[in-house]
PDB file of N, CA and C in Angstrom:
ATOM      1  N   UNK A   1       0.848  -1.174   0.000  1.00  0.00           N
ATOM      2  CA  UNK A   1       0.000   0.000   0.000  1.00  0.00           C
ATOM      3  C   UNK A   1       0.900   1.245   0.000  1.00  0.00           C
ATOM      4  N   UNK A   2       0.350   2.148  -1.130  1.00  0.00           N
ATOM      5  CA  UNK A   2       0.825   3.432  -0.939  1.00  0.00           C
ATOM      6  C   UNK A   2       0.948   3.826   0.523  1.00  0.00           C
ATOM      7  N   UNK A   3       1.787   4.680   1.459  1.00  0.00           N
ATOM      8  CA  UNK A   3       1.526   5.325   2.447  1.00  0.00           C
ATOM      9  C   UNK A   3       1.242   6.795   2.210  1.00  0.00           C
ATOM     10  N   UNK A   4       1.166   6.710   1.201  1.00  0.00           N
ATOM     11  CA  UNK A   4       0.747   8.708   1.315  1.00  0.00           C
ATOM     12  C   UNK A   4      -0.966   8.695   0.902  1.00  0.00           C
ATOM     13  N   UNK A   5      -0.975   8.196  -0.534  1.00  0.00           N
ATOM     14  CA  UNK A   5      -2.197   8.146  -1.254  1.00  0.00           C
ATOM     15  C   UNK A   5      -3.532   6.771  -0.613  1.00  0.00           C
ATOM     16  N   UNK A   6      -2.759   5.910  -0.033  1.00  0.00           N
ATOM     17  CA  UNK A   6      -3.386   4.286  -0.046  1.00  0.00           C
ATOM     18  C   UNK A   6      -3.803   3.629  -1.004  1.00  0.00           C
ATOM     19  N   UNK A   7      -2.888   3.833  -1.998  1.00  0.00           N
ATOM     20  CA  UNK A   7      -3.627   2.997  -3.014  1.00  0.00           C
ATOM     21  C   UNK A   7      -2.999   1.588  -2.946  1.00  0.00           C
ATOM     22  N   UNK A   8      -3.459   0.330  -3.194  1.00  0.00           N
ATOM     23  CA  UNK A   8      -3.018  -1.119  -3.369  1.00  0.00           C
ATOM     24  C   UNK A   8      -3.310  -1.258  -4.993  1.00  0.00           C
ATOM     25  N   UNK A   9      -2.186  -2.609  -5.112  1.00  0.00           N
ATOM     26  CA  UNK A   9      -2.692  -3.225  -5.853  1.00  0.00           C
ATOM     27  C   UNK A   9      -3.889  -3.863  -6.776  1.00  0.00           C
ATOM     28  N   UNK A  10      -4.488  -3.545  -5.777  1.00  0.00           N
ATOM     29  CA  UNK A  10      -6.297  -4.147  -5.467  1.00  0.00           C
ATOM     30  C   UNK A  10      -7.287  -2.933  -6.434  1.00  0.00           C
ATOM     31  N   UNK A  11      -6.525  -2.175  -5.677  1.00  0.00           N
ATOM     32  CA  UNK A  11      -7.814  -1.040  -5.927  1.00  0.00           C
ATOM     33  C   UNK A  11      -6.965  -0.134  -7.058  1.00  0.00           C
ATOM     34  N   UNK A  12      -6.233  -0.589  -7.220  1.00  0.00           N
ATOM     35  CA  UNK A  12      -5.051  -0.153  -8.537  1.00  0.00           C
ATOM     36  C   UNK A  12      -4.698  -1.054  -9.287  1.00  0.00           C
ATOM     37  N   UNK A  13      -4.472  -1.764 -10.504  1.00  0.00           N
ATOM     38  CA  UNK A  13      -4.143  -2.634 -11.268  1.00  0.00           C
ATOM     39  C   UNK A  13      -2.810  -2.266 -11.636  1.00  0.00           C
ATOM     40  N   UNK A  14      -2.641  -1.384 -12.053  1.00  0.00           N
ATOM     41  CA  UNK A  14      -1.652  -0.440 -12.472  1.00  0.00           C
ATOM     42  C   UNK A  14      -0.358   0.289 -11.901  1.00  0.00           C
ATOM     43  N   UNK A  15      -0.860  -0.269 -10.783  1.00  0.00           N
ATOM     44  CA  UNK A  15       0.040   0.607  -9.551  1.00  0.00           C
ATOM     45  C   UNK A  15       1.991   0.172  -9.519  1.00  0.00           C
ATOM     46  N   UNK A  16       2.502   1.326  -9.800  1.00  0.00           N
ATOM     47  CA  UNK A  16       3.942   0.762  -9.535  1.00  0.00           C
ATOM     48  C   UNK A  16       4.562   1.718  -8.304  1.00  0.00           C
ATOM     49  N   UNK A  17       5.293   1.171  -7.447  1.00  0.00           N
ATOM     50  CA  UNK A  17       6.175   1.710  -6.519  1.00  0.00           C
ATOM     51  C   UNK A  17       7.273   2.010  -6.743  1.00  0.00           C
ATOM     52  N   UNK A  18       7.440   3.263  -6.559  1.00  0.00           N
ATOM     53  CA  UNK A  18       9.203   3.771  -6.271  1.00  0.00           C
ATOM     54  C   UNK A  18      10.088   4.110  -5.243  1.00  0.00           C
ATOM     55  N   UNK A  19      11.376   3.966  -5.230  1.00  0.00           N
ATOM     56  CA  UNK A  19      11.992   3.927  -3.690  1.00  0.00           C
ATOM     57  C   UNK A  19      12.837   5.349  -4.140  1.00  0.00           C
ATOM     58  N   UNK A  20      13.332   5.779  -3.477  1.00  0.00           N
ATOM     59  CA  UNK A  20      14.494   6.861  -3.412  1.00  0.00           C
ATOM     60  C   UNK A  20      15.409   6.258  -2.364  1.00  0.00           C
ATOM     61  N   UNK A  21      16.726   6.029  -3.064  1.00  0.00           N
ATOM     62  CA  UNK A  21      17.988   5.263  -2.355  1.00  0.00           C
ATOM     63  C   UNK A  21      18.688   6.579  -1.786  1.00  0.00           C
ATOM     64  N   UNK A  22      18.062   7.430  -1.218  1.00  0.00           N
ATOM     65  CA  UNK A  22      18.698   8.511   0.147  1.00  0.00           C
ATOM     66  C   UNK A  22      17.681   7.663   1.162  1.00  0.00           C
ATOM     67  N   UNK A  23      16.579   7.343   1.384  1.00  0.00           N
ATOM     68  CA  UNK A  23      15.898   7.159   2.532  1.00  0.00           C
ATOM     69  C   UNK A  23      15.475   5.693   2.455  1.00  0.00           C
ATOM     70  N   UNK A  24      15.137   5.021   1.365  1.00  0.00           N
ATOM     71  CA  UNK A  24      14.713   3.916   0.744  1.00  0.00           C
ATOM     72  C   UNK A  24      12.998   3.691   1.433  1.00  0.00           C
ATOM     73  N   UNK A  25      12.518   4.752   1.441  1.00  0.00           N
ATOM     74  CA  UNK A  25      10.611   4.617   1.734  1.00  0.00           C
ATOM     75  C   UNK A  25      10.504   4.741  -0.104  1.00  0.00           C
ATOM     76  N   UNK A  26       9.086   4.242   0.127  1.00  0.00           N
ATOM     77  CA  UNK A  26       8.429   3.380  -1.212  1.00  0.00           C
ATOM     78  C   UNK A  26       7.383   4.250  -1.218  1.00  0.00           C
ATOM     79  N   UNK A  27       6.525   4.764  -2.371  1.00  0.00           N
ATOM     80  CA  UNK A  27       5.665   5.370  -2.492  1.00  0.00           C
ATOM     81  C   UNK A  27       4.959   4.998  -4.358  1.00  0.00           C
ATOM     82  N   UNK A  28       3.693   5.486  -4.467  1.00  0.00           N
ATOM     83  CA  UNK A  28       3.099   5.140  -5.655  1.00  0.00           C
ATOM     84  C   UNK A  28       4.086   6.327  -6.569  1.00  0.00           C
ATOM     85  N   UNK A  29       4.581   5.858  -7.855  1.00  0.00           N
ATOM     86  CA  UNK A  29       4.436   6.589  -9.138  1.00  0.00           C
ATOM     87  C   UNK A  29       3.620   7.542  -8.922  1.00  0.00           C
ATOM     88  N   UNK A  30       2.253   7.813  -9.076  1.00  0.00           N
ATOM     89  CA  UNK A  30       1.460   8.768  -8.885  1.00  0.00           C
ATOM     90  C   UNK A  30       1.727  10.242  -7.680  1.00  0.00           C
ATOM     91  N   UNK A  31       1.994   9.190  -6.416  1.00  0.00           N
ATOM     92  CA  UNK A  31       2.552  10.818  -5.943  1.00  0.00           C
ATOM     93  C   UNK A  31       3.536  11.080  -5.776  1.00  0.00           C
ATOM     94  N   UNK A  32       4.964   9.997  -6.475  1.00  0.00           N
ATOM     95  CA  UNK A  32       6.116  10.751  -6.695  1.00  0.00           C
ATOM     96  C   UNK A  32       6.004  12.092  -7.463  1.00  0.00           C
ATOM     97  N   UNK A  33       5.199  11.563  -8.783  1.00  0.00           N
ATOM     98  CA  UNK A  33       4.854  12.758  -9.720  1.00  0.00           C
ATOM     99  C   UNK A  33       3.927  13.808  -9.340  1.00  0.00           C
ATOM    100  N   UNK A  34       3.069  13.573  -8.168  1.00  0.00           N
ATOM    101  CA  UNK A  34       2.239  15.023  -8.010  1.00  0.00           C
ATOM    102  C   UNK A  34       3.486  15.610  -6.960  1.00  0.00           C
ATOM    103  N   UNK A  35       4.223  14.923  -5.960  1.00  0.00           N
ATOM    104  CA  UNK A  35       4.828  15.558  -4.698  1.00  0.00           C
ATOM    105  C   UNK A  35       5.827  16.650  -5.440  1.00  0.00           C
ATOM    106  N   UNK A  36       6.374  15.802  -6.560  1.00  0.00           N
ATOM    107  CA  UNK A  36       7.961  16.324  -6.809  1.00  0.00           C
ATOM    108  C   UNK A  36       7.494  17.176  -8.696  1.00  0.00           C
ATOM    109  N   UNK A  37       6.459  17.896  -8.767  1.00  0.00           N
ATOM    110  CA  UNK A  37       6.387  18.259 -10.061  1.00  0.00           C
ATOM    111  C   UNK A  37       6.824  19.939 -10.071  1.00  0.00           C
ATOM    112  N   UNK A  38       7.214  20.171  -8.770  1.00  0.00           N
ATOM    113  CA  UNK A  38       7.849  22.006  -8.653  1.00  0.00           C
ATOM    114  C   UNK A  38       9.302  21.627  -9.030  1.00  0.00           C
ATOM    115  N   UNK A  39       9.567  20.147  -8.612  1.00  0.00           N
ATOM    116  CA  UNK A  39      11.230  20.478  -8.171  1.00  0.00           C
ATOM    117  C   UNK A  39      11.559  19.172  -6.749  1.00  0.00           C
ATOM    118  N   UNK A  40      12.806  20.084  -6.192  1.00  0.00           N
ATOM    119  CA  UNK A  40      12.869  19.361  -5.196  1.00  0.00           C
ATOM    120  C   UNK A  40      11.813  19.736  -3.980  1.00  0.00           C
ATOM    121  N   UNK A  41      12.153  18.372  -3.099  1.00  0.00           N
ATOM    122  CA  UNK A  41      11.057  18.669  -2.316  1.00  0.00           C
ATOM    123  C   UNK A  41      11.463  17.240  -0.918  1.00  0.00           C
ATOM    124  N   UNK A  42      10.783  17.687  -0.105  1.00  0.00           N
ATOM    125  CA  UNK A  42      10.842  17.017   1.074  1.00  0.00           C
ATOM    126  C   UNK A  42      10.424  15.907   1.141  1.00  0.00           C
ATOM    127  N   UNK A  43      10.918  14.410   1.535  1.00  0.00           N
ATOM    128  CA  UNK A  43      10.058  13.179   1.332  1.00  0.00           C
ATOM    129  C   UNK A  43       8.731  13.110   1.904  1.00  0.00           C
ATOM    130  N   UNK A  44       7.862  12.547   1.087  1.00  0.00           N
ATOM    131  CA  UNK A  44       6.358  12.994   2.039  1.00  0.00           C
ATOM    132  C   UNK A  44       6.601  11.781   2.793  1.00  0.00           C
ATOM    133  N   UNK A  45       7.137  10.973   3.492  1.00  0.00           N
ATOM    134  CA  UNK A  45       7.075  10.115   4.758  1.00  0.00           C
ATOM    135  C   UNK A  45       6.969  11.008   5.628  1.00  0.00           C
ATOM    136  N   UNK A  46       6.056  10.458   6.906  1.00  0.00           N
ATOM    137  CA  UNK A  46       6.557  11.266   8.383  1.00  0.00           C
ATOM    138  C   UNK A  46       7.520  11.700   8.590  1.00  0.00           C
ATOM    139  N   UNK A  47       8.079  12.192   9.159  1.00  0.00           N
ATOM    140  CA  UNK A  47       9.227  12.178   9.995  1.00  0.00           C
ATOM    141  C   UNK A  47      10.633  12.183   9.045  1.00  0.00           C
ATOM    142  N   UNK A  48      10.739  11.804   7.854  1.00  0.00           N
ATOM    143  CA  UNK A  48      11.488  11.803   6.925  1.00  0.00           C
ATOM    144  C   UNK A  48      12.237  13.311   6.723  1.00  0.00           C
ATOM    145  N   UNK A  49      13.045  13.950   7.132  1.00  0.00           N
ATOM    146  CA  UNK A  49      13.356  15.300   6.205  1.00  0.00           C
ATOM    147  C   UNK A  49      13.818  15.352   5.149  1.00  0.00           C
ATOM    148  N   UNK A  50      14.555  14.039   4.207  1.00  0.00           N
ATOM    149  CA  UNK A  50      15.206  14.145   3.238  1.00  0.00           C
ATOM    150  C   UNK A  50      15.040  14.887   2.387  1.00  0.00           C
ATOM    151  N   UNK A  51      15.476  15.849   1.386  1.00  0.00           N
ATOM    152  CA  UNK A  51      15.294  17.077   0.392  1.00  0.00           C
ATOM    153  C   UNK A  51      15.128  16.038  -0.689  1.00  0.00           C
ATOM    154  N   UNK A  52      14.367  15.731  -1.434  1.00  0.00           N
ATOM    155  CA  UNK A  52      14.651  14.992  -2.512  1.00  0.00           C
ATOM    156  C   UNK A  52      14.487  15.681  -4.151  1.00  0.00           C
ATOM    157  N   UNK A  53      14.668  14.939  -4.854  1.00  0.00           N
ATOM    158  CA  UNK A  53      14.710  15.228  -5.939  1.00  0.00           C
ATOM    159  C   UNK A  53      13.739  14.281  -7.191  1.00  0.00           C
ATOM    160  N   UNK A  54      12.910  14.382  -7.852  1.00  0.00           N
ATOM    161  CA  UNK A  54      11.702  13.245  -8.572  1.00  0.00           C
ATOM    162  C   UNK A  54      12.760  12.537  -9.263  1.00  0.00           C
ATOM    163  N   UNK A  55      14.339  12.301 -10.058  1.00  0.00           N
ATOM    164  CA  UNK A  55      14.761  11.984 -10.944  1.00  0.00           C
ATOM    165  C   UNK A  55      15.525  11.090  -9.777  1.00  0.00           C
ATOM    166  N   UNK A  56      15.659  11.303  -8.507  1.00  0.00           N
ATOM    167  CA  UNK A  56      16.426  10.486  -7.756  1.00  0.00           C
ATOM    168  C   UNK A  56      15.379   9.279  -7.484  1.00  0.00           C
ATOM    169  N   UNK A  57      14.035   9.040  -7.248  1.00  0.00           N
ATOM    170  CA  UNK A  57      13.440   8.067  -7.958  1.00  0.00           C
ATOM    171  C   UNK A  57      13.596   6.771  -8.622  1.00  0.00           C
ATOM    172  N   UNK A  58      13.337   6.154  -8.155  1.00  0.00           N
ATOM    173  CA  UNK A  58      13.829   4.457  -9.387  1.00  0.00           C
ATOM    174  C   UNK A  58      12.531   3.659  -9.152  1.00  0.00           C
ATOM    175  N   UNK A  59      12.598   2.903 -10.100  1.00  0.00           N
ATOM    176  CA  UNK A  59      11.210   2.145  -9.922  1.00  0.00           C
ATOM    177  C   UNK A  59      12.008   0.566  -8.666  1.00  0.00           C
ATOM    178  N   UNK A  60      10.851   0.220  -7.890  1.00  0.00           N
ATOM    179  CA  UNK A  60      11.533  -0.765  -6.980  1.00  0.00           C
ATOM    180  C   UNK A  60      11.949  -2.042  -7.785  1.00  0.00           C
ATOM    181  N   UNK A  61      12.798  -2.861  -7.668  1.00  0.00           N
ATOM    182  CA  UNK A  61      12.800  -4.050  -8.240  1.00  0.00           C
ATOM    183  C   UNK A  61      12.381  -5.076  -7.341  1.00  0.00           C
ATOM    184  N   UNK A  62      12.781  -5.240  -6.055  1.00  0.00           N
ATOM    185  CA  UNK A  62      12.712  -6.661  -4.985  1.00  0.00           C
ATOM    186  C   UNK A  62      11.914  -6.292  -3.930  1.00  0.00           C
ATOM    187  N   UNK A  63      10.586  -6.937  -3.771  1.00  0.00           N
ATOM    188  CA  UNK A  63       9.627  -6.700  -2.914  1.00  0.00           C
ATOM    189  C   UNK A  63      10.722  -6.585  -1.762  1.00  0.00           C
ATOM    190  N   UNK A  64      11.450  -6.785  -1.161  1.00  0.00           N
ATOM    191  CA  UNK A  64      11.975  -6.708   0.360  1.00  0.00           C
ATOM    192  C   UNK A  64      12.810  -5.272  -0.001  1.00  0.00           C
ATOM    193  N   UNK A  65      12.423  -4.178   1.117  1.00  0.00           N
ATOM    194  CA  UNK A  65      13.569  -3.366   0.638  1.00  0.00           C
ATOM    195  C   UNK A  65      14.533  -3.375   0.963  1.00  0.00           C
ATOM    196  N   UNK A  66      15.328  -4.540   1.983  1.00  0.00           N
ATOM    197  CA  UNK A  66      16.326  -4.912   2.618  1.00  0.00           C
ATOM    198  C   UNK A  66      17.133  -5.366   1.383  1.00  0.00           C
ATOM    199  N   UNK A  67      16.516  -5.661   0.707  1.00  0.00           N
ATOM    200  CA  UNK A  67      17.164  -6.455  -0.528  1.00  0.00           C
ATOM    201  C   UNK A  67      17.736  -5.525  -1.483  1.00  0.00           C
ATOM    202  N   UNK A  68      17.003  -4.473  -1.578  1.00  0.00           N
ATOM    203  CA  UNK A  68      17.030  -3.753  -2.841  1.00  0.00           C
ATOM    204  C   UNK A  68      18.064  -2.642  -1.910  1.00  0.00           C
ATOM    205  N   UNK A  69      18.388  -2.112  -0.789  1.00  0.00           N
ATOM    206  CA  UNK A  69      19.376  -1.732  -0.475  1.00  0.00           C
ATOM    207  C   UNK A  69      20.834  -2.294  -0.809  1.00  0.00           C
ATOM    208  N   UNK A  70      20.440  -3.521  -0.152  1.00  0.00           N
ATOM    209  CA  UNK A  70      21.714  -4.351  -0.727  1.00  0.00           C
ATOM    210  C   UNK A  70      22.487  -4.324  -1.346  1.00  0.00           C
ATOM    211  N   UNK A  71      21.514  -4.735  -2.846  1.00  0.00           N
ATOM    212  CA  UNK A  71      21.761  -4.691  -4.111  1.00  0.00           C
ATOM    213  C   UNK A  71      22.397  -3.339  -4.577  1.00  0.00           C
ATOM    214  N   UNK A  72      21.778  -2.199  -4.744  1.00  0.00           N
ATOM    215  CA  UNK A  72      22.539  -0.974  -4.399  1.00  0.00           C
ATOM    216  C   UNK A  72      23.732  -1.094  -4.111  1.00  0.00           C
ATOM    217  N   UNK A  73      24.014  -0.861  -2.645  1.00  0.00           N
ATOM    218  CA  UNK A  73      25.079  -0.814  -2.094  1.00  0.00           C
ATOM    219  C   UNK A  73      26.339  -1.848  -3.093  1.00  0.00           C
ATOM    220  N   UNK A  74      25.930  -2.929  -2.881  1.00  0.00           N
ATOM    221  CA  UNK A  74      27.102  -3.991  -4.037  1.00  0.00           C
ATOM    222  C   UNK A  74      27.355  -3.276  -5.502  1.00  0.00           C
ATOM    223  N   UNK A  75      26.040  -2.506  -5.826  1.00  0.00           N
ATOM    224  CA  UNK A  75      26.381  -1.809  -7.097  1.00  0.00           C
ATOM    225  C   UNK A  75      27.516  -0.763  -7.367  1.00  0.00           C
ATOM    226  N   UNK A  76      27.256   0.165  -6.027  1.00  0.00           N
ATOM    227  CA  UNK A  76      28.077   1.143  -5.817  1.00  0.00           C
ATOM    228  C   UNK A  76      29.494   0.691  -5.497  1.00  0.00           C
ATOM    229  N   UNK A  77      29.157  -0.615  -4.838  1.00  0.00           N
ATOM    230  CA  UNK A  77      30.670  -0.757  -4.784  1.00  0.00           C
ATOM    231  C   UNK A  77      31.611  -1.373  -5.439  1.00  0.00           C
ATOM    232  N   UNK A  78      31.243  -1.995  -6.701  1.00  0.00           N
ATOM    233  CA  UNK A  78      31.766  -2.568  -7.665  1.00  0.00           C
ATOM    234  C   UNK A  78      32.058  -1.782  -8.924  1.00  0.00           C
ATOM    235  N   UNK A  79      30.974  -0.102  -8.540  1.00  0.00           N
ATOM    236  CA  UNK A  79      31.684   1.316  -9.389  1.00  0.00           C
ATOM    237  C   UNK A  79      33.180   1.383  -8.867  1.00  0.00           C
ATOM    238  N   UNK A  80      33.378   1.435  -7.920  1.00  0.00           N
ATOM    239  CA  UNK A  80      34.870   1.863  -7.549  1.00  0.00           C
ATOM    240  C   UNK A  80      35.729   0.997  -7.573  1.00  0.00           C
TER     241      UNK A  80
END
């Protein structure tokens, strides 16, 4: 489930999630694009302050986000 909007799967067919790898919270496509359409902007999670940016964005790949950090991280480190 979205946490901003609530949308599911269910009640969305269509629905894709995106993470931002500064905070790694998950949110619908839909209000990445309404939150972040000025610019940058603050993660809409609670408590989150991160400044973000809509292009910093990725679509999720691995339902666990433990995973998809991971993965990341091994990415970055096989850049250097």
């Amino acid at each position: 489930m979205c946490p901003v909007c609530k949308s599911t799967p269910l009640t969305n067919p269509g629905l894709r999630f995106k993470i931002n790898p500064k905070c790694y919270h998950r949110i619908c496509e839909g209000c990445v694009d309404r939150k972040f359409v000025q610019g940058k902007a603050e993660c809409p999670i609670s408590g989150c302050k991160q400044q973000l940016w809509k292009r910093e964005w990725k679509v999720q790949t691995f339902e666990d986000l433990k995973i998809e950090r991971e993965v990341d991280l091994r990415r970055n480190v096989t850049k250097m």
